[in-house]
C-alpha atoms as a PDB file:
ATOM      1  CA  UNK A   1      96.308 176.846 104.633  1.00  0.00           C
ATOM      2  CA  UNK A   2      95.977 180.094 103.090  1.00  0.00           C
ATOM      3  CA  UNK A   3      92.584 181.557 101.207  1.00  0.00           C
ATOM      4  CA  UNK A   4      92.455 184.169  98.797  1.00  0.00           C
ATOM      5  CA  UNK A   5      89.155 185.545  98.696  1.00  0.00           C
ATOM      6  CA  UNK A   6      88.172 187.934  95.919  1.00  0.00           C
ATOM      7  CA  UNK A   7      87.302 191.078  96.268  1.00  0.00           C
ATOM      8  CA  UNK A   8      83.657 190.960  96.373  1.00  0.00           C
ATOM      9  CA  UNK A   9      83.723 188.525  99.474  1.00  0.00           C
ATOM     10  CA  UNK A  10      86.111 190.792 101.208  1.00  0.00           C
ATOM     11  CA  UNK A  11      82.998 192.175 103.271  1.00  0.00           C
ATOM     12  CA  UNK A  12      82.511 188.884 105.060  1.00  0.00           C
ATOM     13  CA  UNK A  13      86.488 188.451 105.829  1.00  0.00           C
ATOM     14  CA  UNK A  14      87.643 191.849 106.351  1.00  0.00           C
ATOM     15  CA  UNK A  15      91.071 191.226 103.904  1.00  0.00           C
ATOM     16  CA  UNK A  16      91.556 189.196 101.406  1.00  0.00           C
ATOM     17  CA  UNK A  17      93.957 186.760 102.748  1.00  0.00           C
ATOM     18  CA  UNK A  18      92.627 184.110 105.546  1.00  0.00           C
ATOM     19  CA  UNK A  19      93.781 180.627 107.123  1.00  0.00           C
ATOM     20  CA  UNK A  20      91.223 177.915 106.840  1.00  0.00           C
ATOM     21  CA  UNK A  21      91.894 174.300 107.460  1.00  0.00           C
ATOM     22  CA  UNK A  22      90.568 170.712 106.593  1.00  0.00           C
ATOM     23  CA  UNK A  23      91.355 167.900 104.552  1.00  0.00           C
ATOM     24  CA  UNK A  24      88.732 168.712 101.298  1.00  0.00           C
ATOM     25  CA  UNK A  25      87.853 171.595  99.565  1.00  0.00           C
ATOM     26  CA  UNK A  26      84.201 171.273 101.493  1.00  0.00           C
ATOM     27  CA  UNK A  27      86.041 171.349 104.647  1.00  0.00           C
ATOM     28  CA  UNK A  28      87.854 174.409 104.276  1.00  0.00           C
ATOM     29  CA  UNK A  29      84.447 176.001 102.555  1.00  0.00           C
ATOM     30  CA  UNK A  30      82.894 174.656 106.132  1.00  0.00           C
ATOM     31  CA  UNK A  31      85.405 176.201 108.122  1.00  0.00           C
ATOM     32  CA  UNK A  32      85.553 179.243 106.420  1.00  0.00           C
ATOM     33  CA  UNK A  33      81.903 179.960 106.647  1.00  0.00           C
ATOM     34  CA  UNK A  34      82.205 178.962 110.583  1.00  0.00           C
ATOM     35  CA  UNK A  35      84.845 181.739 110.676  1.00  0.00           C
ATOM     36  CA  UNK A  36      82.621 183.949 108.051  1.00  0.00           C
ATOM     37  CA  UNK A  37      78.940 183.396 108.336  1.00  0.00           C
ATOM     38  CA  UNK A  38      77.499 183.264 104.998  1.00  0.00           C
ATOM     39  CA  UNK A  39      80.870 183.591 103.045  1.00  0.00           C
ATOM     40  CA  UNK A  40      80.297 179.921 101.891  1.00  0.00           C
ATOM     41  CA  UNK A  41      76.655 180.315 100.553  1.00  0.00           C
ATOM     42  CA  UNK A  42      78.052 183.649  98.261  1.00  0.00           C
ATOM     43  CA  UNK A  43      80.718 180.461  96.817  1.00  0.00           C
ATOM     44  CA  UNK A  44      78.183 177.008  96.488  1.00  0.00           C
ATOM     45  CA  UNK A  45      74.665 176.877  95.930  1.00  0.00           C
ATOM     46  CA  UNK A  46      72.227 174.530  97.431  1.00  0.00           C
ATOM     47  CA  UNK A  47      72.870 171.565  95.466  1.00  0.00           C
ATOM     48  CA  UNK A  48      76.714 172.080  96.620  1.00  0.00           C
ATOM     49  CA  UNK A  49      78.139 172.894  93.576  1.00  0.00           C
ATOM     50  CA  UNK A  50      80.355 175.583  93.102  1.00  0.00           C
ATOM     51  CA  UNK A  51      78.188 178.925  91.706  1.00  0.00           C
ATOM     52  CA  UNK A  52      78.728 179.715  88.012  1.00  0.00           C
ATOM     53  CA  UNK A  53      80.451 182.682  88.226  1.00  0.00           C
ATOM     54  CA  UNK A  54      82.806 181.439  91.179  1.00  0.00           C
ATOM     55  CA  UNK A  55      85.888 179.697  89.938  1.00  0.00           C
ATOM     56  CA  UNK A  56      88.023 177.873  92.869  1.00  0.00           C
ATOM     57  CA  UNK A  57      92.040 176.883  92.397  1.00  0.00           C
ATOM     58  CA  UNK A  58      93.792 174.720  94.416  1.00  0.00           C
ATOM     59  CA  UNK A  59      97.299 175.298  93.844  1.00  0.00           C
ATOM     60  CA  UNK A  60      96.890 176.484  90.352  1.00  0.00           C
ATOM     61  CA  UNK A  61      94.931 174.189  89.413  1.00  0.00           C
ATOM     62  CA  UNK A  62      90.797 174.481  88.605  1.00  0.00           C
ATOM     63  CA  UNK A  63      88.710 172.697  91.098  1.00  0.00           C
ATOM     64  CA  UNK A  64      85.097 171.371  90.466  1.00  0.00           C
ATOM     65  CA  UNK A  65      84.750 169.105  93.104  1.00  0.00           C
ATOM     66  CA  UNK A  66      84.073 169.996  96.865  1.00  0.00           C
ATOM     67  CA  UNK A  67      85.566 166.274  97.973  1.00  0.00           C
ATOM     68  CA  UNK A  68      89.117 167.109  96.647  1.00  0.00           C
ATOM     69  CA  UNK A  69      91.931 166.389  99.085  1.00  0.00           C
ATOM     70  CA  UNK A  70      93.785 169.202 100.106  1.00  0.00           C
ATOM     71  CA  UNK A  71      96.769 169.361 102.509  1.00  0.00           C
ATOM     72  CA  UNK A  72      98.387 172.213 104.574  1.00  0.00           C
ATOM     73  CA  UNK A  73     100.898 173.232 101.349  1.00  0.00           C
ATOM     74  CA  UNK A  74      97.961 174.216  99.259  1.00  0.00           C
ATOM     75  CA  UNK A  75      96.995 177.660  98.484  1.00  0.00           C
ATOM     76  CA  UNK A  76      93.117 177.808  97.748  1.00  0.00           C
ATOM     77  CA  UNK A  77      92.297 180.876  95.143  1.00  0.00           C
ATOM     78  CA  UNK A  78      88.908 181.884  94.956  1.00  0.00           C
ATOM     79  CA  UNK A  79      87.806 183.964  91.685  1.00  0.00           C
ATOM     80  CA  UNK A  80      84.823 185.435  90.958  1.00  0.00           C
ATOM     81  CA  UNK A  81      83.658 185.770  87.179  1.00  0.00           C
ATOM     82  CA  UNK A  82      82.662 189.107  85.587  1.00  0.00           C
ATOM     83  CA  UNK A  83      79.698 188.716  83.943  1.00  0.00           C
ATOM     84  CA  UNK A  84      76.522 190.365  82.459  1.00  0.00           C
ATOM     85  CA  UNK A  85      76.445 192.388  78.766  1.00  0.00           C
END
Protein backbone atom coordinates (compact mmCIF):
# COMPACT_ATOMS: atom_id res chain seq x y z
CA UNK A 1 0.00 0.00 0.00
CA UNK A 2 1.18 3.39 -0.40
CA UNK A 3 2.87 5.74 2.57
CA UNK A 4 3.06 9.29 2.62
CA UNK A 5 5.69 10.32 4.82
CA UNK A 6 6.02 13.97 5.80
CA UNK A 7 8.54 15.95 5.12
CA UNK A 8 10.62 15.78 8.11
CA UNK A 9 10.97 11.86 7.77
CA UNK A 10 11.93 12.26 4.19
CA UNK A 11 15.71 11.78 5.35
CA UNK A 12 15.11 8.18 6.33
CA UNK A 13 13.04 7.35 2.93
CA UNK A 14 14.65 9.40 0.41
CA UNK A 15 10.91 10.70 -1.15
CA UNK A 16 8.00 11.02 0.28
CA UNK A 17 6.00 8.35 -1.26
CA UNK A 18 6.85 4.50 -0.26
CA UNK A 19 5.08 0.92 -0.46
CA UNK A 20 4.81 -0.82 2.84
CA UNK A 21 2.69 -3.82 3.49
CA UNK A 22 0.86 -5.76 6.36
CA UNK A 23 -2.41 -6.32 7.67
CA UNK A 24 -2.32 -3.46 10.83
CA UNK A 25 -1.16 -0.20 11.11
CA UNK A 26 1.86 -1.80 13.45
CA UNK A 27 2.69 -3.96 10.62
CA UNK A 28 3.21 -1.52 8.06
CA UNK A 29 5.08 0.81 10.92
CA UNK A 30 7.27 -2.67 11.27
CA UNK A 31 7.88 -2.97 7.78
CA UNK A 32 8.57 0.39 7.14
CA UNK A 33 11.21 0.72 9.75
CA UNK A 34 12.74 -2.76 8.30
CA UNK A 35 12.90 -0.84 4.98
CA UNK A 36 13.92 2.57 7.00
CA UNK A 37 15.87 1.96 10.12
CA UNK A 38 14.68 4.21 12.72
CA UNK A 39 11.81 5.83 10.62
CA UNK A 40 9.34 4.04 13.03
CA UNK A 41 10.87 5.24 16.41
CA UNK A 42 10.68 9.23 14.86
CA UNK A 43 6.47 8.00 14.54
CA UNK A 44 5.72 5.77 18.14
CA UNK A 45 7.33 6.05 21.30
CA UNK A 46 8.24 3.31 23.63
CA UNK A 47 5.01 2.60 25.09
CA UNK A 48 3.78 2.17 21.26
CA UNK A 49 1.67 4.90 21.01
CA UNK A 50 1.69 7.15 18.31
CA UNK A 51 4.06 10.49 19.32
CA UNK A 52 2.06 13.66 20.07
CA UNK A 53 2.92 15.62 17.38
CA UNK A 54 2.57 12.67 14.74
CA UNK A 55 -0.92 12.32 13.41
CA UNK A 56 -1.50 8.98 11.19
CA UNK A 57 -4.64 8.62 8.48
CA UNK A 58 -5.73 5.68 7.09
CA UNK A 59 -7.73 6.50 4.21
CA UNK A 60 -8.83 9.80 5.50
CA UNK A 61 -9.59 8.83 8.41
CA UNK A 62 -7.53 9.58 12.01
CA UNK A 63 -5.92 6.55 13.42
CA UNK A 64 -4.99 6.04 17.17
CA UNK A 65 -4.58 2.57 17.29
CA UNK A 66 -1.49 0.55 15.95
CA UNK A 67 -3.86 -2.86 15.76
CA UNK A 68 -6.17 -1.32 13.05
CA UNK A 69 -6.79 -3.54 10.04
CA UNK A 70 -5.62 -2.25 6.97
CA UNK A 71 -5.84 -3.82 3.48
CA UNK A 72 -3.91 -3.24 0.17
CA UNK A 73 -6.63 -0.23 -0.98
CA UNK A 74 -5.59 1.93 1.89
CA UNK A 75 -3.49 4.91 1.62
CA UNK A 76 -1.62 5.52 5.05
CA UNK A 77 -0.88 9.53 5.56
CA UNK A 78 1.53 10.36 8.01
CA UNK A 79 1.47 14.13 9.42
CA UNK A 80 3.60 15.67 11.58
CA UNK A 81 2.27 18.57 13.94
CA UNK A 82 3.85 22.05 14.07
CA UNK A 83 4.36 22.92 17.33
CA UNK A 84 6.27 25.12 19.89
CA UNK A 85 5.35 29.16 20.65
Amino acid sequence: MKVFVPSPLVSYTGRREVTACGATLAEVLRDLDHQYPGIRFRMIDEQDRVRPHIRIFVSGEQVFALDRGINDRDVVQVIQALSGG
